[in-house]
N, C-alpha and C. Protein backbone atom coordinates (compact mmCIF):
# COMPACT_ATOMS: atom_id res chain seq x y z
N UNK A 1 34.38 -9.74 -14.36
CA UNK A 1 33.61 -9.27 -13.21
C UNK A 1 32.18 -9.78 -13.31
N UNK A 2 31.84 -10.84 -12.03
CA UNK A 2 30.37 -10.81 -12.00
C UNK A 2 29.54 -9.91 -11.61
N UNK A 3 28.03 -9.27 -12.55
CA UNK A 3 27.40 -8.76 -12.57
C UNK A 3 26.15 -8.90 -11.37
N UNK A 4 26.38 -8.13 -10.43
CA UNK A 4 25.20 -8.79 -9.71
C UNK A 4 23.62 -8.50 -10.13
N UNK A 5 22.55 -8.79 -9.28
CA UNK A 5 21.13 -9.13 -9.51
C UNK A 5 20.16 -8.57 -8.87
N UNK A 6 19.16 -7.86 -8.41
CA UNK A 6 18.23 -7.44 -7.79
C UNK A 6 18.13 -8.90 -7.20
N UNK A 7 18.18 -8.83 -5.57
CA UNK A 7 17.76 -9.61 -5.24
C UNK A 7 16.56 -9.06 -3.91
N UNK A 8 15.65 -10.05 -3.07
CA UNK A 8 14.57 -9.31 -2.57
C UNK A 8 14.44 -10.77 -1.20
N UNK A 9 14.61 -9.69 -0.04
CA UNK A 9 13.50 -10.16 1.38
C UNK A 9 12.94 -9.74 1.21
N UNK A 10 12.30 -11.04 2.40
CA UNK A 10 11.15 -10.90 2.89
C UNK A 10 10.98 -11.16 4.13
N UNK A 11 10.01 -10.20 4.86
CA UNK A 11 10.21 -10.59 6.31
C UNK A 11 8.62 -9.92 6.63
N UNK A 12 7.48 -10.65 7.04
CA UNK A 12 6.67 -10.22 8.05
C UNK A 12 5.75 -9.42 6.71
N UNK A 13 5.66 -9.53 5.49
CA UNK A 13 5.30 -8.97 4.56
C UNK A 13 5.67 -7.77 4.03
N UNK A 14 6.86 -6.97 4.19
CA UNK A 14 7.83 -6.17 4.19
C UNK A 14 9.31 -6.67 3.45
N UNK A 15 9.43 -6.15 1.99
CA UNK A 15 10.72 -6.15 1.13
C UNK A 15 11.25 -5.64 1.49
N UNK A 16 12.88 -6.20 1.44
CA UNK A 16 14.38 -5.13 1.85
C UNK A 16 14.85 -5.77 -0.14
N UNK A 17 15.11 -4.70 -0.63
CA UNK A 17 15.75 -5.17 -2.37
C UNK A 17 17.24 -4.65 -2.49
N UNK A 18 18.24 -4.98 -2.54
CA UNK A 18 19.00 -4.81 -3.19
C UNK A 18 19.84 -5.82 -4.11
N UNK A 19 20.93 -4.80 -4.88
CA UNK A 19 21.43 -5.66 -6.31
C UNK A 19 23.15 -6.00 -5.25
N UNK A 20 23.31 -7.61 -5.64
CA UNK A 20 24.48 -8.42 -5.03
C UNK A 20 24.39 -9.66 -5.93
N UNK A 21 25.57 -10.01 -5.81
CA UNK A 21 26.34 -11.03 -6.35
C UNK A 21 25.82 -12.19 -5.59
N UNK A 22 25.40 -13.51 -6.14
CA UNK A 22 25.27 -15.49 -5.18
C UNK A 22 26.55 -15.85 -5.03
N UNK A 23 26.78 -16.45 -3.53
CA UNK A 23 27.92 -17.25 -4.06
C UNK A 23 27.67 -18.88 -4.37
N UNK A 24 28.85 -19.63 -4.79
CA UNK A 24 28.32 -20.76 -4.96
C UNK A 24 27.33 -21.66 -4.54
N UNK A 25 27.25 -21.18 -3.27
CA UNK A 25 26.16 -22.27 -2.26
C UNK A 25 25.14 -21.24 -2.42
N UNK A 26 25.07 -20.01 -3.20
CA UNK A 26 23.10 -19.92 -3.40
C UNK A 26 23.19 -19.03 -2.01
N UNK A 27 24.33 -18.26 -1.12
CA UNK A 27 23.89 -17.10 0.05
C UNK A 27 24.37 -16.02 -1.09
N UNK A 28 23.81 -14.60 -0.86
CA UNK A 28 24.51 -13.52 -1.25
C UNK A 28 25.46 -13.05 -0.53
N UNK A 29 26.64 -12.31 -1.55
CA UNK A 29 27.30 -11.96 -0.66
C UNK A 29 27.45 -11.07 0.04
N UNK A 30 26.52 -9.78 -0.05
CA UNK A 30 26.28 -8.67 0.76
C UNK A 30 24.80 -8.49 1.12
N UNK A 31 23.80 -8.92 0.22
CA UNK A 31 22.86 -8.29 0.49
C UNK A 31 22.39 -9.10 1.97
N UNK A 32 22.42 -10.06 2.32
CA UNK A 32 21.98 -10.89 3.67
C UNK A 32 21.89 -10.12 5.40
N UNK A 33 23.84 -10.08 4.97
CA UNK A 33 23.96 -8.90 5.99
C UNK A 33 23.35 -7.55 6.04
N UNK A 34 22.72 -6.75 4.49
CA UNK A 34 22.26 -5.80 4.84
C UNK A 34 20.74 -6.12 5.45
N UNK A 35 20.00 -7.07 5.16
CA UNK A 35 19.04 -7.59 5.17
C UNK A 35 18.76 -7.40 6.96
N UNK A 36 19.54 -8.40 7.43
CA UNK A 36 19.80 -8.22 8.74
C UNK A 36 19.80 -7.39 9.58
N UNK A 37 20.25 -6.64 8.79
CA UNK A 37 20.29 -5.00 9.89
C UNK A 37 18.83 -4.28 9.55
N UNK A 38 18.92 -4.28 8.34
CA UNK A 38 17.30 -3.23 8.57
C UNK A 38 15.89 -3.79 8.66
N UNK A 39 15.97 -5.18 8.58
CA UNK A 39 14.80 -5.68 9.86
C UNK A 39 15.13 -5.84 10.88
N UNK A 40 14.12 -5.84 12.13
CA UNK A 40 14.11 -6.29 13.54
C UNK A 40 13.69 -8.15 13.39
N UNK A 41 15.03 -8.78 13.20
CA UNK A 41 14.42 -10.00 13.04
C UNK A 41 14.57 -10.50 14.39
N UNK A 42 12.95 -10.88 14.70
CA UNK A 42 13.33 -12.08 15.83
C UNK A 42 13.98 -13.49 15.55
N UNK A 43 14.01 -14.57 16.28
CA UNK A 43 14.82 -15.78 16.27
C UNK A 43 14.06 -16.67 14.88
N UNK A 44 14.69 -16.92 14.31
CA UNK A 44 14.75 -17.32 12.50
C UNK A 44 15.59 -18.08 11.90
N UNK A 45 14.80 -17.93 10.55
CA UNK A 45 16.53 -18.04 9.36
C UNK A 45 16.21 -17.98 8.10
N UNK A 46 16.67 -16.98 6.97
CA UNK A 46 16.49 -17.10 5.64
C UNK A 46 16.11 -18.71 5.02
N UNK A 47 15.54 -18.39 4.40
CA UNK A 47 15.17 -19.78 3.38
C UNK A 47 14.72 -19.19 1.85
N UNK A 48 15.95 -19.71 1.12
CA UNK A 48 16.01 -18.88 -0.20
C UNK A 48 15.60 -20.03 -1.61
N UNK A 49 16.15 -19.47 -2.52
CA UNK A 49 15.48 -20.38 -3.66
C UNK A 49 16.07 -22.12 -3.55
N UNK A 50 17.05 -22.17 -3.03
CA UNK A 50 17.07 -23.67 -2.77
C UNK A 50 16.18 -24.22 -2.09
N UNK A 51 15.90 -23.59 -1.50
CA UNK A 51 14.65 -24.00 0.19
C UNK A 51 13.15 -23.87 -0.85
N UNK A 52 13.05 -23.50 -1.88
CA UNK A 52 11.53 -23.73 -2.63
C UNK A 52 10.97 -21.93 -2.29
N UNK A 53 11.97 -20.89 -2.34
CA UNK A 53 11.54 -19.65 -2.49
C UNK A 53 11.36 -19.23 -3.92
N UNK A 54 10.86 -18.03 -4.39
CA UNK A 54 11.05 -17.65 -5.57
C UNK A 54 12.68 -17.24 -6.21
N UNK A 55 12.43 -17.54 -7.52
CA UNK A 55 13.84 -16.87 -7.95
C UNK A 55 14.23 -15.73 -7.01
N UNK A 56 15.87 -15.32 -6.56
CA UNK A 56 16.11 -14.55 -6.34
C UNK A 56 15.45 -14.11 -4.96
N UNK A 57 14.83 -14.43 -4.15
CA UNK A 57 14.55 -14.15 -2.72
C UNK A 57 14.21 -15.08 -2.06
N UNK A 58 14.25 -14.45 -0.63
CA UNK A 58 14.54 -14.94 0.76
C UNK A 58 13.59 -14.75 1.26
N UNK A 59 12.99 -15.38 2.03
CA UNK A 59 11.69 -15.41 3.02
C UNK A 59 12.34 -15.98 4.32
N UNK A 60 11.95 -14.87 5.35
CA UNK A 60 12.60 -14.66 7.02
C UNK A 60 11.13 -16.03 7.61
N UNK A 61 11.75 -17.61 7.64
CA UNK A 61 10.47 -18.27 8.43
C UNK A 61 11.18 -18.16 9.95
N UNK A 62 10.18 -18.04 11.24
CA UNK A 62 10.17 -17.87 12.35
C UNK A 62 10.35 -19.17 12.89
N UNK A 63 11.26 -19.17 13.72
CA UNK A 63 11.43 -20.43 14.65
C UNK A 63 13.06 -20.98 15.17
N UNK A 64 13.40 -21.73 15.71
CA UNK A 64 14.87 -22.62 16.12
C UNK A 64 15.36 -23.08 15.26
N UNK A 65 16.27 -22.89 14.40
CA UNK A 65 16.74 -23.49 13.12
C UNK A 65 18.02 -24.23 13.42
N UNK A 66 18.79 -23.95 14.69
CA UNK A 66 19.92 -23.75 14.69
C UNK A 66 20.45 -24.84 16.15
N UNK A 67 19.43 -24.99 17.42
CA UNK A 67 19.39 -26.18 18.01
C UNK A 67 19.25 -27.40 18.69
């Protein structure tokens, strides 16, 4: 059994923390979706430690990511 990690958003200068499992490609596998729900995110997109975040979190940047 993998052990999951404190992991931490960020959105608007406001942390959402909880402990979840990465999957291979570096998304979590639950905490994202909780993430989602308890901010009011306007139009966005996570950018996490692959994207040049800190270990272990996500920073909500603002804008069209998608087309």
């Amino acid at each position: 059994m993998t052990k999951g990690k404190l992991l931490t958003f960020i959105f608007d200068n406001e942390k959402f923390q909880m402990t979840d499992t990465v999957n291979e490609y570096g998304v979590p596998n639950k905490a994202m979706d909780a993430a989602n729900s308890y901010f009011d995110l306007p139009q966005g997109a996570w950018f996490g430690p692959k994207d040049g975040s800190p270990k272990d979190t996500w920073v909500w940047q603002l804008g069209n990511y998608f087309d």
